[in-house]
PDB file of N, CA and C in Angstrom:
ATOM      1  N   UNK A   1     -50.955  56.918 -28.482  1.00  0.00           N
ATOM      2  CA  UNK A   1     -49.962  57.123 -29.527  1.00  0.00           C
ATOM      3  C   UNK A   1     -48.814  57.960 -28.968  1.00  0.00           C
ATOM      4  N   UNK A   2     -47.706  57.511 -29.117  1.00  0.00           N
ATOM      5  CA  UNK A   2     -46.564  58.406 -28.973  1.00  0.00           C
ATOM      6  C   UNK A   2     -46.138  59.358 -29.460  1.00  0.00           C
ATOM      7  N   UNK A   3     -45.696  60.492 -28.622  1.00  0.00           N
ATOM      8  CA  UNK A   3     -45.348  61.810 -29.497  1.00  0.00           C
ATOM      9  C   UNK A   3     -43.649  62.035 -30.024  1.00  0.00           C
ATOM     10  N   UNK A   4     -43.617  61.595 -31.158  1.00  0.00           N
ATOM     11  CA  UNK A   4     -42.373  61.632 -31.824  1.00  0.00           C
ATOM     12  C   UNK A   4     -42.137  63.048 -32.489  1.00  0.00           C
ATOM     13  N   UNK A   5     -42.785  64.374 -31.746  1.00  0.00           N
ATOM     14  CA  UNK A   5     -42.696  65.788 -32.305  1.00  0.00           C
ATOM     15  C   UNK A   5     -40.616  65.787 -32.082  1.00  0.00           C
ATOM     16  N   UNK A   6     -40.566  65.551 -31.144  1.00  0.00           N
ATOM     17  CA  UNK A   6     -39.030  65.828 -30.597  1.00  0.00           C
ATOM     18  C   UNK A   6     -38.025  65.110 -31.970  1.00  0.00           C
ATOM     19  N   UNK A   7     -38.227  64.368 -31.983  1.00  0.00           N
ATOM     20  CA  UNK A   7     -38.091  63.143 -33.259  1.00  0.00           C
ATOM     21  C   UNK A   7     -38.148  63.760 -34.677  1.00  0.00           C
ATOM     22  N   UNK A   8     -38.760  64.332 -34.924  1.00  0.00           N
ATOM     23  CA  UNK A   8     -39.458  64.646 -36.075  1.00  0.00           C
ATOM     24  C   UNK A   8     -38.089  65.871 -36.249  1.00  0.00           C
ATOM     25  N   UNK A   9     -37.989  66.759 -35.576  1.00  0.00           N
ATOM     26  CA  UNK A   9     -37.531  68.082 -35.467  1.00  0.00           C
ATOM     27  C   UNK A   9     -36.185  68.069 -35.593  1.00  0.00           C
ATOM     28  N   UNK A  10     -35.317  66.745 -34.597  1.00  0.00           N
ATOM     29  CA  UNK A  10     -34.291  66.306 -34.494  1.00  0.00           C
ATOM     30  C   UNK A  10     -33.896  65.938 -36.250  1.00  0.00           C
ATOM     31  N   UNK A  11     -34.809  65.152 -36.980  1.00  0.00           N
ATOM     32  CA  UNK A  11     -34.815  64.813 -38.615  1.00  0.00           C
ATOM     33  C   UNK A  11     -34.423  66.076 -38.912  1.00  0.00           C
ATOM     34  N   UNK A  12     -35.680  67.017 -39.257  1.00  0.00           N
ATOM     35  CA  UNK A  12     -35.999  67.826 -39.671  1.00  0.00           C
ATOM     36  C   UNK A  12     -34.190  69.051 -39.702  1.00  0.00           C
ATOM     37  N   UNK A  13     -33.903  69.362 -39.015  1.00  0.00           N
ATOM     38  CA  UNK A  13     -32.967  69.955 -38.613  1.00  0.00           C
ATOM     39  C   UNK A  13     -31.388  69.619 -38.733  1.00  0.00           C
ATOM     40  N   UNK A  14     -31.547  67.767 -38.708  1.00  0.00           N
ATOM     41  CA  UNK A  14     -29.949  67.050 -39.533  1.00  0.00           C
ATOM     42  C   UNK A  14     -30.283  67.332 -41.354  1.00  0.00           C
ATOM     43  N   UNK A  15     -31.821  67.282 -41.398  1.00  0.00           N
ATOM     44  CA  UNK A  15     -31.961  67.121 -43.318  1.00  0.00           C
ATOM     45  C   UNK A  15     -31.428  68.593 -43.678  1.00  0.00           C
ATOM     46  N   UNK A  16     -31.898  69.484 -42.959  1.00  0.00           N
ATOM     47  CA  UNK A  16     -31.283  70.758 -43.260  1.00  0.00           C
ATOM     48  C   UNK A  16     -29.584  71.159 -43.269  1.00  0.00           C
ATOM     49  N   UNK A  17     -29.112  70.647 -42.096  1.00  0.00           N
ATOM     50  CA  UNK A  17     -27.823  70.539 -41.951  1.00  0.00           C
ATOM     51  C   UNK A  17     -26.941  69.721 -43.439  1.00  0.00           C
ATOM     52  N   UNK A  18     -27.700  68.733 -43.339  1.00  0.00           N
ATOM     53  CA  UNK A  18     -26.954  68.069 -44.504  1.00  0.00           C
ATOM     54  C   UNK A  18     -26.835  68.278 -45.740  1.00  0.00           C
ATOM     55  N   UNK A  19     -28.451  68.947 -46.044  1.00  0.00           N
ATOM     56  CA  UNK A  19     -28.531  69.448 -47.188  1.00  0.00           C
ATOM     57  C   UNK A  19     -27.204  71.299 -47.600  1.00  0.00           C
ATOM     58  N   UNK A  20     -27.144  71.834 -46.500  1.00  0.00           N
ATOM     59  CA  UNK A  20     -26.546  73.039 -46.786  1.00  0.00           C
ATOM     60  C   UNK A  20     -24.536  72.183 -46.882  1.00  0.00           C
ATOM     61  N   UNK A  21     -24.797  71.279 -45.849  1.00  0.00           N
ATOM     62  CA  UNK A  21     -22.930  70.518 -46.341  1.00  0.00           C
ATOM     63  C   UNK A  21     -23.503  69.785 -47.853  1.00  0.00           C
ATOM     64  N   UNK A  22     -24.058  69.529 -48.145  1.00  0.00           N
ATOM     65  CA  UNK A  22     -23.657  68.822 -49.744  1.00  0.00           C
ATOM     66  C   UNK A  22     -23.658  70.165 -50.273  1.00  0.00           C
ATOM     67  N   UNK A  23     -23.956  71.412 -50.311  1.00  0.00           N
ATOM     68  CA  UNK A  23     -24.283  72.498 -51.549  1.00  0.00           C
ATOM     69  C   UNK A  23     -22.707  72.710 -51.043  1.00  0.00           C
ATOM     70  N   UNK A  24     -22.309  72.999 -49.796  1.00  0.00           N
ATOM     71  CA  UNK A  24     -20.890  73.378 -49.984  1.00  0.00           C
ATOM     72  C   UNK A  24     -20.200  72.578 -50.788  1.00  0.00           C
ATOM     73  N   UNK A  25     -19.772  71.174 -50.451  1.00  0.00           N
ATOM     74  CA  UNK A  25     -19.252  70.003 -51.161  1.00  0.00           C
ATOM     75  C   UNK A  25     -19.179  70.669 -52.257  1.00  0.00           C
ATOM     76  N   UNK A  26     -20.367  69.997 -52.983  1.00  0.00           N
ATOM     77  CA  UNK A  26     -20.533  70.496 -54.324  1.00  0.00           C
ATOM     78  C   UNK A  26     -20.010  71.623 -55.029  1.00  0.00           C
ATOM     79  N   UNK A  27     -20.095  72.865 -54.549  1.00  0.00           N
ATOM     80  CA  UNK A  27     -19.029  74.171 -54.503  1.00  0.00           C
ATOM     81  C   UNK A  27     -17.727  73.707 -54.735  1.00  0.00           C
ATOM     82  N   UNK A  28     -17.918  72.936 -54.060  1.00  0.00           N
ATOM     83  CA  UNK A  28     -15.750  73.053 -53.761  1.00  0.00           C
ATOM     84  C   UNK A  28     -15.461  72.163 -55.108  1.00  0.00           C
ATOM     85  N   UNK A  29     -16.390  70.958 -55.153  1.00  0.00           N
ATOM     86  CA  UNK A  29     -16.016  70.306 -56.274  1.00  0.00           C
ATOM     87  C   UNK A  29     -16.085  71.002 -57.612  1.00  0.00           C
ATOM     88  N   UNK A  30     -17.117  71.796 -58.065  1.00  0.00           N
ATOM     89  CA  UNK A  30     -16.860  72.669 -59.195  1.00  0.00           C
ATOM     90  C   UNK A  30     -16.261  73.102 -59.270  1.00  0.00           C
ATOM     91  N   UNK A  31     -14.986  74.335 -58.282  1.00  0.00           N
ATOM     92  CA  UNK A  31     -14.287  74.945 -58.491  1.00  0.00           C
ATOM     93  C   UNK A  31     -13.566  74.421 -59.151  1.00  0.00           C
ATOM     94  N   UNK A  32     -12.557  75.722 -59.731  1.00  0.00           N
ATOM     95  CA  UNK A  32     -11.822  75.439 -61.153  1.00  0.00           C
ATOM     96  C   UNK A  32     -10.290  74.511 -59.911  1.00  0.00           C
ATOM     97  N   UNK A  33      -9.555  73.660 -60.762  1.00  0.00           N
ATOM     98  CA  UNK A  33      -8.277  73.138 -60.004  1.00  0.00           C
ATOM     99  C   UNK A  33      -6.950  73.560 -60.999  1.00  0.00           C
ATOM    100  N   UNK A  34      -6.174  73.182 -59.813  1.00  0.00           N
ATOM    101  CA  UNK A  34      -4.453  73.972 -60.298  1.00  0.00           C
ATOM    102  C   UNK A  34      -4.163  73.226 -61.764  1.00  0.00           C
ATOM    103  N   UNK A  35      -3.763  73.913 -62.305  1.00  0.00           N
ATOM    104  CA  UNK A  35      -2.780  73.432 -63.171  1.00  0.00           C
ATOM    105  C   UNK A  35      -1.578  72.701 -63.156  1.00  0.00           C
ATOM    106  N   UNK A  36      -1.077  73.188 -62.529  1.00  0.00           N
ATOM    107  CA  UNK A  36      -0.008  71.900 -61.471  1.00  0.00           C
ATOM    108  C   UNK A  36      -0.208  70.911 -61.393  1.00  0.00           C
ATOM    109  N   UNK A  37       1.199  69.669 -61.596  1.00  0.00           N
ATOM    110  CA  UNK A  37       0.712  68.662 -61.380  1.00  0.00           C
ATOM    111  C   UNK A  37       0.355  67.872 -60.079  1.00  0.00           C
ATOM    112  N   UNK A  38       1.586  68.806 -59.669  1.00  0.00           N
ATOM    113  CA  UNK A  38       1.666  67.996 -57.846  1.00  0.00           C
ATOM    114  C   UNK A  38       0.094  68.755 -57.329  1.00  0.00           C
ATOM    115  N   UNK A  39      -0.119  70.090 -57.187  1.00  0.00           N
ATOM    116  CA  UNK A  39      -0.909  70.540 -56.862  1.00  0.00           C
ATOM    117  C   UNK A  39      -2.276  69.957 -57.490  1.00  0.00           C
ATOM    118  N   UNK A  40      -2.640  68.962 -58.443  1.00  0.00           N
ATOM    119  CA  UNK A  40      -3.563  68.458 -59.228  1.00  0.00           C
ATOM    120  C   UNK A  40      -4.061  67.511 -57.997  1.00  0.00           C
ATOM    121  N   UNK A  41      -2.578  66.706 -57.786  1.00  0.00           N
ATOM    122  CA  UNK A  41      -2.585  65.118 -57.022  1.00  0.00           C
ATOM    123  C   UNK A  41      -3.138  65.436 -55.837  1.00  0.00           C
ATOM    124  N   UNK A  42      -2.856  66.395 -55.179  1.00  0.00           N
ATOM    125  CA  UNK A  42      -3.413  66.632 -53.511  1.00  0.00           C
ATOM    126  C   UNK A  42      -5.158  66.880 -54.049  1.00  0.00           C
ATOM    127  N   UNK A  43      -5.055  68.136 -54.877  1.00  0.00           N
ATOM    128  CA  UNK A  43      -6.235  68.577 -54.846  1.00  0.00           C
ATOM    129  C   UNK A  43      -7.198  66.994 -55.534  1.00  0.00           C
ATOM    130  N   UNK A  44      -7.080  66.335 -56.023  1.00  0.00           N
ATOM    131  CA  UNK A  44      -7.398  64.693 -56.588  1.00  0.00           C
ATOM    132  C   UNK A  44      -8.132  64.452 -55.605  1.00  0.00           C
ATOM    133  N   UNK A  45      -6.949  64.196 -54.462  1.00  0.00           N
ATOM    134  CA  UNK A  45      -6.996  63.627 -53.168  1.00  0.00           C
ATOM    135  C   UNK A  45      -7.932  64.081 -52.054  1.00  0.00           C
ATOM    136  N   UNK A  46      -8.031  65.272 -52.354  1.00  0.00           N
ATOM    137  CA  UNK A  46      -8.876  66.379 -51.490  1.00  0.00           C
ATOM    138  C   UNK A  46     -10.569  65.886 -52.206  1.00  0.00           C
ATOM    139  N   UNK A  47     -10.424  66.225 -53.675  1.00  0.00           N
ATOM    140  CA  UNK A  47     -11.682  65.585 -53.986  1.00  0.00           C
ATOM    141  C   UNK A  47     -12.491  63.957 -53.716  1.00  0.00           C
ATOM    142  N   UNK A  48     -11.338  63.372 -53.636  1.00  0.00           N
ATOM    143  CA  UNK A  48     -12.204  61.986 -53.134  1.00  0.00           C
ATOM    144  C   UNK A  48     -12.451  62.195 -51.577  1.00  0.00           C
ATOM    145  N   UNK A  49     -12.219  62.892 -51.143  1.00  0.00           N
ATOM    146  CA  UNK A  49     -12.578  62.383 -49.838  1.00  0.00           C
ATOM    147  C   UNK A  49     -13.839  63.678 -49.603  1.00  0.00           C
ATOM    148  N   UNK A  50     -13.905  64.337 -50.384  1.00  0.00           N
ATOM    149  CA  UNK A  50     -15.357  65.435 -50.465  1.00  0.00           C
ATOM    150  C   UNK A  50     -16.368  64.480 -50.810  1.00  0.00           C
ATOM    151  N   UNK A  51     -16.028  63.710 -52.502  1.00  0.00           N
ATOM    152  CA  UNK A  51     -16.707  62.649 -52.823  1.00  0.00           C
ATOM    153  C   UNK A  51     -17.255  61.852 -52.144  1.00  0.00           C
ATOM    154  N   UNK A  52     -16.700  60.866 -50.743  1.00  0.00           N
ATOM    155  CA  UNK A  52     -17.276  60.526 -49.798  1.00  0.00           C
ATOM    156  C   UNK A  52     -17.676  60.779 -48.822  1.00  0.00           C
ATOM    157  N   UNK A  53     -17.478  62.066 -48.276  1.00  0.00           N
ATOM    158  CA  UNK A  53     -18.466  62.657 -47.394  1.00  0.00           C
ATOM    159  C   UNK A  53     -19.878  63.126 -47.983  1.00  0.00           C
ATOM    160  N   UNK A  54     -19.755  63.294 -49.379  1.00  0.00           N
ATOM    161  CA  UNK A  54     -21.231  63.612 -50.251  1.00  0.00           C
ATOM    162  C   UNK A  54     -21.602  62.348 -50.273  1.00  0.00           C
ATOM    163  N   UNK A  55     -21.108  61.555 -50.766  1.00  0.00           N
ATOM    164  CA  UNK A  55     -22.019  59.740 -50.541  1.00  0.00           C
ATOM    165  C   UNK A  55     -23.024  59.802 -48.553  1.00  0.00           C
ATOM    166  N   UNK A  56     -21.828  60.227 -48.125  1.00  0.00           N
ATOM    167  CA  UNK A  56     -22.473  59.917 -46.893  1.00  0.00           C
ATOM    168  C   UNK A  56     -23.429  60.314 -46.425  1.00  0.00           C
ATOM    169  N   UNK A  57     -23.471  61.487 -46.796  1.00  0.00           N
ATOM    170  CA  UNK A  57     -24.793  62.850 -46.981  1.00  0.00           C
ATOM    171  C   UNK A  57     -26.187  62.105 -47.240  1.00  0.00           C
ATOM    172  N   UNK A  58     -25.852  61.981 -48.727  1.00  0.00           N
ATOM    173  CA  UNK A  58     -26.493  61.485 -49.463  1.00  0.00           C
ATOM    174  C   UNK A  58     -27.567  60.065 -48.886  1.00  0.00           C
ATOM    175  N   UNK A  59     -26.454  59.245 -48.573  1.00  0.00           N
ATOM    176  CA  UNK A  59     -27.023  58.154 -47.835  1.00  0.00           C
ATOM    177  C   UNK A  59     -28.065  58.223 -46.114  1.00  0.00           C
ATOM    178  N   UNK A  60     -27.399  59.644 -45.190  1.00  0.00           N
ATOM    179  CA  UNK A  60     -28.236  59.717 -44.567  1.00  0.00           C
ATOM    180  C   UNK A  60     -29.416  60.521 -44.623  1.00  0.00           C
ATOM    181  N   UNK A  61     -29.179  61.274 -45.734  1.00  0.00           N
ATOM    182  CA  UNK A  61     -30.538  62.258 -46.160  1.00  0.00           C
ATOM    183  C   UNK A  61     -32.136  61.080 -46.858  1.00  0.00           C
ATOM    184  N   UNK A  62     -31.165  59.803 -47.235  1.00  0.00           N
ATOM    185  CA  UNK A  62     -32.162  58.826 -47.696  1.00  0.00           C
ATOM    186  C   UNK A  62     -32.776  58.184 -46.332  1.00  0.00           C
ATOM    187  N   UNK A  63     -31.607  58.052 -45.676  1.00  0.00           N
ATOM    188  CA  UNK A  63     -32.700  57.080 -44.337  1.00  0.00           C
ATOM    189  C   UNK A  63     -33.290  58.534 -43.650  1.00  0.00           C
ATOM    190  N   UNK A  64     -32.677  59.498 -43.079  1.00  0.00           N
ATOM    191  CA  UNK A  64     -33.727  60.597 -42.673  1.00  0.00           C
ATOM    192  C   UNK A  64     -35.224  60.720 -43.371  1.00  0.00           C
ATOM    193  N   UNK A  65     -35.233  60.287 -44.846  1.00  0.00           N
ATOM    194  CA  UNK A  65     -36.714  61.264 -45.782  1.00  0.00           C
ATOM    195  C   UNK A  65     -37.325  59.500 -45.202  1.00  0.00           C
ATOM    196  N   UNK A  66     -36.165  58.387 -45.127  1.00  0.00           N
ATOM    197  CA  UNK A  66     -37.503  57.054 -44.925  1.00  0.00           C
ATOM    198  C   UNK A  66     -38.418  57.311 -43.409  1.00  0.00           C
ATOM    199  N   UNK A  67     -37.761  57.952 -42.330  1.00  0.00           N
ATOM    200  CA  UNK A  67     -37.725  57.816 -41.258  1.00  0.00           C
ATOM    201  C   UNK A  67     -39.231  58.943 -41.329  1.00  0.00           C
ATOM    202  N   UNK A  68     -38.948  59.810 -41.987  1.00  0.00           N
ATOM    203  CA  UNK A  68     -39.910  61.006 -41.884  1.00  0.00           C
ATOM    204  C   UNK A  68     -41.505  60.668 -42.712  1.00  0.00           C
ATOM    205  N   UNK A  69     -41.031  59.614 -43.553  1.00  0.00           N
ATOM    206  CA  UNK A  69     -42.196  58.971 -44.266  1.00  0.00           C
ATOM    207  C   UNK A  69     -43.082  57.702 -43.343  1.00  0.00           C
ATOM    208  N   UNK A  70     -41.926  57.331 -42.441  1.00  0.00           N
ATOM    209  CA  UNK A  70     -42.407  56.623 -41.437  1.00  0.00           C
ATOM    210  C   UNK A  70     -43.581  56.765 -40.588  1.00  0.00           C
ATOM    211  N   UNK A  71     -43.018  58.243 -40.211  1.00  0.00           N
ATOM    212  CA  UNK A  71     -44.024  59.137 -39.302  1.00  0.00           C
ATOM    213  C   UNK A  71     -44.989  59.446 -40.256  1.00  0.00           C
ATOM    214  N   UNK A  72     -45.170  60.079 -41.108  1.00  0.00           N
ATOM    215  CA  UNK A  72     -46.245  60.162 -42.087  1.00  0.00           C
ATOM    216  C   UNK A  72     -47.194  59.233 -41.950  1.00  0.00           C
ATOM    217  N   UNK A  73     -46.864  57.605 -42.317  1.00  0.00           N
ATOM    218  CA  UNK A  73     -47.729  56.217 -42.029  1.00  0.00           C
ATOM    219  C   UNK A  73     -48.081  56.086 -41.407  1.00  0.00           C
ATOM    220  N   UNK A  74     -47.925  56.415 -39.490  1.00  0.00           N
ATOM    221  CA  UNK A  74     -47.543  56.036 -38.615  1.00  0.00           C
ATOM    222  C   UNK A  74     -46.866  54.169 -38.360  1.00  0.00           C
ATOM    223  N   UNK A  75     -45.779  54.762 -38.864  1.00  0.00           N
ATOM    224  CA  UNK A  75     -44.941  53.521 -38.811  1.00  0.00           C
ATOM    225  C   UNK A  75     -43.692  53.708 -37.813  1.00  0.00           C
ATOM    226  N   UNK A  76     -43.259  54.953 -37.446  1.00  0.00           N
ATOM    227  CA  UNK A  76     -42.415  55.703 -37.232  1.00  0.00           C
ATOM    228  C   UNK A  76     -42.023  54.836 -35.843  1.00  0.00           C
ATOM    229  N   UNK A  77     -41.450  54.481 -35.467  1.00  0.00           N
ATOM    230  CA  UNK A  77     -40.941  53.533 -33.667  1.00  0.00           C
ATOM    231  C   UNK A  77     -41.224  52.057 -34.301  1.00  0.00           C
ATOM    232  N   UNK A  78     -41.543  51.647 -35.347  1.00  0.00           N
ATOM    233  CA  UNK A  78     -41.744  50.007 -34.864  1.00  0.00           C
ATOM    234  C   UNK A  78     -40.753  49.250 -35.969  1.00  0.00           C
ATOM    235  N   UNK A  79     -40.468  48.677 -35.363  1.00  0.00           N
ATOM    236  CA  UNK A  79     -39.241  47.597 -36.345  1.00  0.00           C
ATOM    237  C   UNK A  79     -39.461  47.184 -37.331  1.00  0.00           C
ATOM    238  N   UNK A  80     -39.044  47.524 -38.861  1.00  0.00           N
ATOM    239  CA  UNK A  80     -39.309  47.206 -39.947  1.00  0.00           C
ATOM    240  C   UNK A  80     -38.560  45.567 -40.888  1.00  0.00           C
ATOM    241  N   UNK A  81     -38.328  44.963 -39.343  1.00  0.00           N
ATOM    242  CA  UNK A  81     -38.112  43.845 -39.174  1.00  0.00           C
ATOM    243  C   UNK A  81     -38.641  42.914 -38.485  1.00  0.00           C
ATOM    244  N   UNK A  82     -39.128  43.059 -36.814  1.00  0.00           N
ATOM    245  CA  UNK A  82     -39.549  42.515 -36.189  1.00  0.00           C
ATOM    246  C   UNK A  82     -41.194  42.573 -36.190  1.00  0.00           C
ATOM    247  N   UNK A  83     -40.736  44.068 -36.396  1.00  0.00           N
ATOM    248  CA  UNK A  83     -42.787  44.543 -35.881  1.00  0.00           C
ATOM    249  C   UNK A  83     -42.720  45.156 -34.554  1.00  0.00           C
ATOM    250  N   UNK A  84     -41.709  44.469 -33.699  1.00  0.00           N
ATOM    251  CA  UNK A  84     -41.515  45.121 -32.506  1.00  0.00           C
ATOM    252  C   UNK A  84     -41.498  47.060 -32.042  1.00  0.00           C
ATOM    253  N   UNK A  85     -41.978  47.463 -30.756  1.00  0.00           N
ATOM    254  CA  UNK A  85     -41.527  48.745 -31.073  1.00  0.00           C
ATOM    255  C   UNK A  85     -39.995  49.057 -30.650  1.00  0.00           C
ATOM    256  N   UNK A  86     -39.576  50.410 -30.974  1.00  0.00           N
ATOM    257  CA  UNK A  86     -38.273  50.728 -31.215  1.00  0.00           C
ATOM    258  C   UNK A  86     -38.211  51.576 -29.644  1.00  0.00           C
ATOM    259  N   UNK A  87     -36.987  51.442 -28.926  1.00  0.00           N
ATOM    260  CA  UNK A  87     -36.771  51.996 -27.708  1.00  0.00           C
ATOM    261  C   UNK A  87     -36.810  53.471 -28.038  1.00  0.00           C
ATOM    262  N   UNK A  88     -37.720  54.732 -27.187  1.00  0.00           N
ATOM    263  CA  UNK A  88     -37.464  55.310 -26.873  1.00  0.00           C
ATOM    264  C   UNK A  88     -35.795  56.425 -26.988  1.00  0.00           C
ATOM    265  N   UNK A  89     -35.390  55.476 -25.851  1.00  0.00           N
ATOM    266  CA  UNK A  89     -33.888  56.096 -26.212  1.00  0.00           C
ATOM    267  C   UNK A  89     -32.923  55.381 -27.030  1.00  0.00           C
ATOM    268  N   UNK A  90     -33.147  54.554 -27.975  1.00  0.00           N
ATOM    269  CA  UNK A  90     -32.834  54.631 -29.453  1.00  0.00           C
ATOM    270  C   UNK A  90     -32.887  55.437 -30.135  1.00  0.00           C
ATOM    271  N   UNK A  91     -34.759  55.859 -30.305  1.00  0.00           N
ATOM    272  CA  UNK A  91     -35.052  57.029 -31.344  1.00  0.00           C
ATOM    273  C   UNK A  91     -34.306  58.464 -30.963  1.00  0.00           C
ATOM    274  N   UNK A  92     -33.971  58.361 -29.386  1.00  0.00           N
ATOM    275  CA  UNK A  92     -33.463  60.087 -29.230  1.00  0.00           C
ATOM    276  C   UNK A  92     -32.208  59.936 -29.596  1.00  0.00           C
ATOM    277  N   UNK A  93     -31.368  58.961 -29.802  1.00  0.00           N
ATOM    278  CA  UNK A  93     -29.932  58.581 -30.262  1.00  0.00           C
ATOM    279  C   UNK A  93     -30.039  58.446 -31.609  1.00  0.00           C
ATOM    280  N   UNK A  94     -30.707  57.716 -32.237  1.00  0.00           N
ATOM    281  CA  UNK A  94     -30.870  57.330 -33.784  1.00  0.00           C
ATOM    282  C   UNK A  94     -32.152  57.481 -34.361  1.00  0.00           C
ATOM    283  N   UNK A  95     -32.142  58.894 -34.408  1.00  0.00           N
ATOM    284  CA  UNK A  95     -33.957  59.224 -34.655  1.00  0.00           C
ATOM    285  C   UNK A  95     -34.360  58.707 -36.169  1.00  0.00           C
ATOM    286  N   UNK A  96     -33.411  57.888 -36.796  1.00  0.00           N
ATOM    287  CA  UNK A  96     -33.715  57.748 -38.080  1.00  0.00           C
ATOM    288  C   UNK A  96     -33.673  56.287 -38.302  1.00  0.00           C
ATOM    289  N   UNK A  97     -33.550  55.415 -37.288  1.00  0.00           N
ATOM    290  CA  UNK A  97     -33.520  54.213 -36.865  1.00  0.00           C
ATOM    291  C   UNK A  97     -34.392  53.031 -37.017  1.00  0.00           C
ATOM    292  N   UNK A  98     -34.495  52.349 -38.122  1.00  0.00           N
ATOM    293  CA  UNK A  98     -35.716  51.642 -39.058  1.00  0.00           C
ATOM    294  C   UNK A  98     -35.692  50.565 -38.205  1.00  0.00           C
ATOM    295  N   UNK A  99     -34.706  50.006 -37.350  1.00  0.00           N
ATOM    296  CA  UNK A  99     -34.804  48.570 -36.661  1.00  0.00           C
ATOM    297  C   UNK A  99     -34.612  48.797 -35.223  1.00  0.00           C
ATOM    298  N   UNK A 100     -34.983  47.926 -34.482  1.00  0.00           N
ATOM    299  CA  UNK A 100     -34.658  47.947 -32.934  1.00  0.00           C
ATOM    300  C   UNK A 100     -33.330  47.370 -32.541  1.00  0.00           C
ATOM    301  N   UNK A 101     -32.748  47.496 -31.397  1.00  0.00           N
ATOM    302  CA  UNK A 101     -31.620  47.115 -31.304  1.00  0.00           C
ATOM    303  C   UNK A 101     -31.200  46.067 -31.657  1.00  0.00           C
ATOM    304  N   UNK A 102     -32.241  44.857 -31.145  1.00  0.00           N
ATOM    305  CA  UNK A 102     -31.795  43.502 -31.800  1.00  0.00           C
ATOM    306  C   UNK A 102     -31.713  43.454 -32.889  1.00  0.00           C
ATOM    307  N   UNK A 103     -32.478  43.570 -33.516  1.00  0.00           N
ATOM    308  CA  UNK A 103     -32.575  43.547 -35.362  1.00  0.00           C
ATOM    309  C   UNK A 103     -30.744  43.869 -35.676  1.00  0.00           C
ATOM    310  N   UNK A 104     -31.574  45.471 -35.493  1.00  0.00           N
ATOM    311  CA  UNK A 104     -30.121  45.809 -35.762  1.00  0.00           C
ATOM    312  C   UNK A 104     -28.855  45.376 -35.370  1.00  0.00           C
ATOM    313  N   UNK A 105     -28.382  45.245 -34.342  1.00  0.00           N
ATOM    314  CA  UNK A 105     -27.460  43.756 -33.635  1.00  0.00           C
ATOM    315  C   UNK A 105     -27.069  42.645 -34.770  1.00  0.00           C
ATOM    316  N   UNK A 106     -28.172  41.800 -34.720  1.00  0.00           N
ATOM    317  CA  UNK A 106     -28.852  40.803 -35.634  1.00  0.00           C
ATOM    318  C   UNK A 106     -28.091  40.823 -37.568  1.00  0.00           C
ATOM    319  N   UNK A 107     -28.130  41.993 -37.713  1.00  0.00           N
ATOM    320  CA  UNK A 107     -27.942  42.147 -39.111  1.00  0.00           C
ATOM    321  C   UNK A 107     -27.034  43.013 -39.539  1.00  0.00           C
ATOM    322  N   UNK A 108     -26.104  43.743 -38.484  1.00  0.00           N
ATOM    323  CA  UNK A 108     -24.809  44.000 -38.509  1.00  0.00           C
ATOM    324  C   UNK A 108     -23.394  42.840 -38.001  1.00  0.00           C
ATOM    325  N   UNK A 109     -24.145  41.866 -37.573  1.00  0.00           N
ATOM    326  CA  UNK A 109     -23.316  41.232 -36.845  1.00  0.00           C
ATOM    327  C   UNK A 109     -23.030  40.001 -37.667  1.00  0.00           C
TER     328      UNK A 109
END
C-alpha cells in the first residue's frame, strides 16, 4: 500500500488555508459600504470579485474533503474513472486529483 501521509498533509494544510481566506472574504463582505454612489459602484465591483474567489474556495474545499474521504476508503490514487492508478507525481502536483491524467485530458478536452 502506498503512503499518501505527504498527500494527506499537503490537503490538510490547503483546507486550512482556505478555510481562514473564506472567513476573511466573508469579513470584508459584511462590512458596512459607502454611501456614495460612485464609491458604492467600485466597492459593487470589489464585491463580485470576493464573491468569486469565495465560489472558488468553496469549490476546492469540496474536492479537497472528496480527496480526504478518498483516503479514508482507501480509494485515494486510483481513477474514479478508469480504475487505473493515479501518477505519483500528479498526486504531489494535484493532491486532490480524482482522475489520472488521461481521464482528465479525456474530459477537459
Amino acid at each position: 500500500m502506498t503512503d499518501f501521509s505527504a498527500q494527506k498533509q499537503a490537503l490538510l494544510k490547503r483546507l486550512g488555508e482556505l478555510d481562514e481566506r473564506l472567513h476573511l472574504i466573508e469579513a470584508e463582505l459584511d462590512a458596512p459600504h459607502s454611501k456614495d454612489w460612485e464609491e458604492m459602484a467600485v466597492e459593487r465591483e470589489g464585491d463580485e470579485v470576493l464573491e468569486s474567489l469565495g465560489q472558488s474556495g468553496q469549490d476546492e474545499i469540496l474536492r479537497i474533503r472528496a480527496a480526504l474521504q478518498r483516503l479514508r476508503d482507501g480509494e485515494y490514487g486510483i481513477c474514479a474513472r478508469c480504475g487505473d492508478d493515479i501518477s505519483e507525481e500528479r498526486l504531489k502536483v494535484v493532491p486532490d486529483a480524482p482522475l489520472c491524467k488521461t481521464c482528465a485530458r479525456a474530459v477537459s478536452g
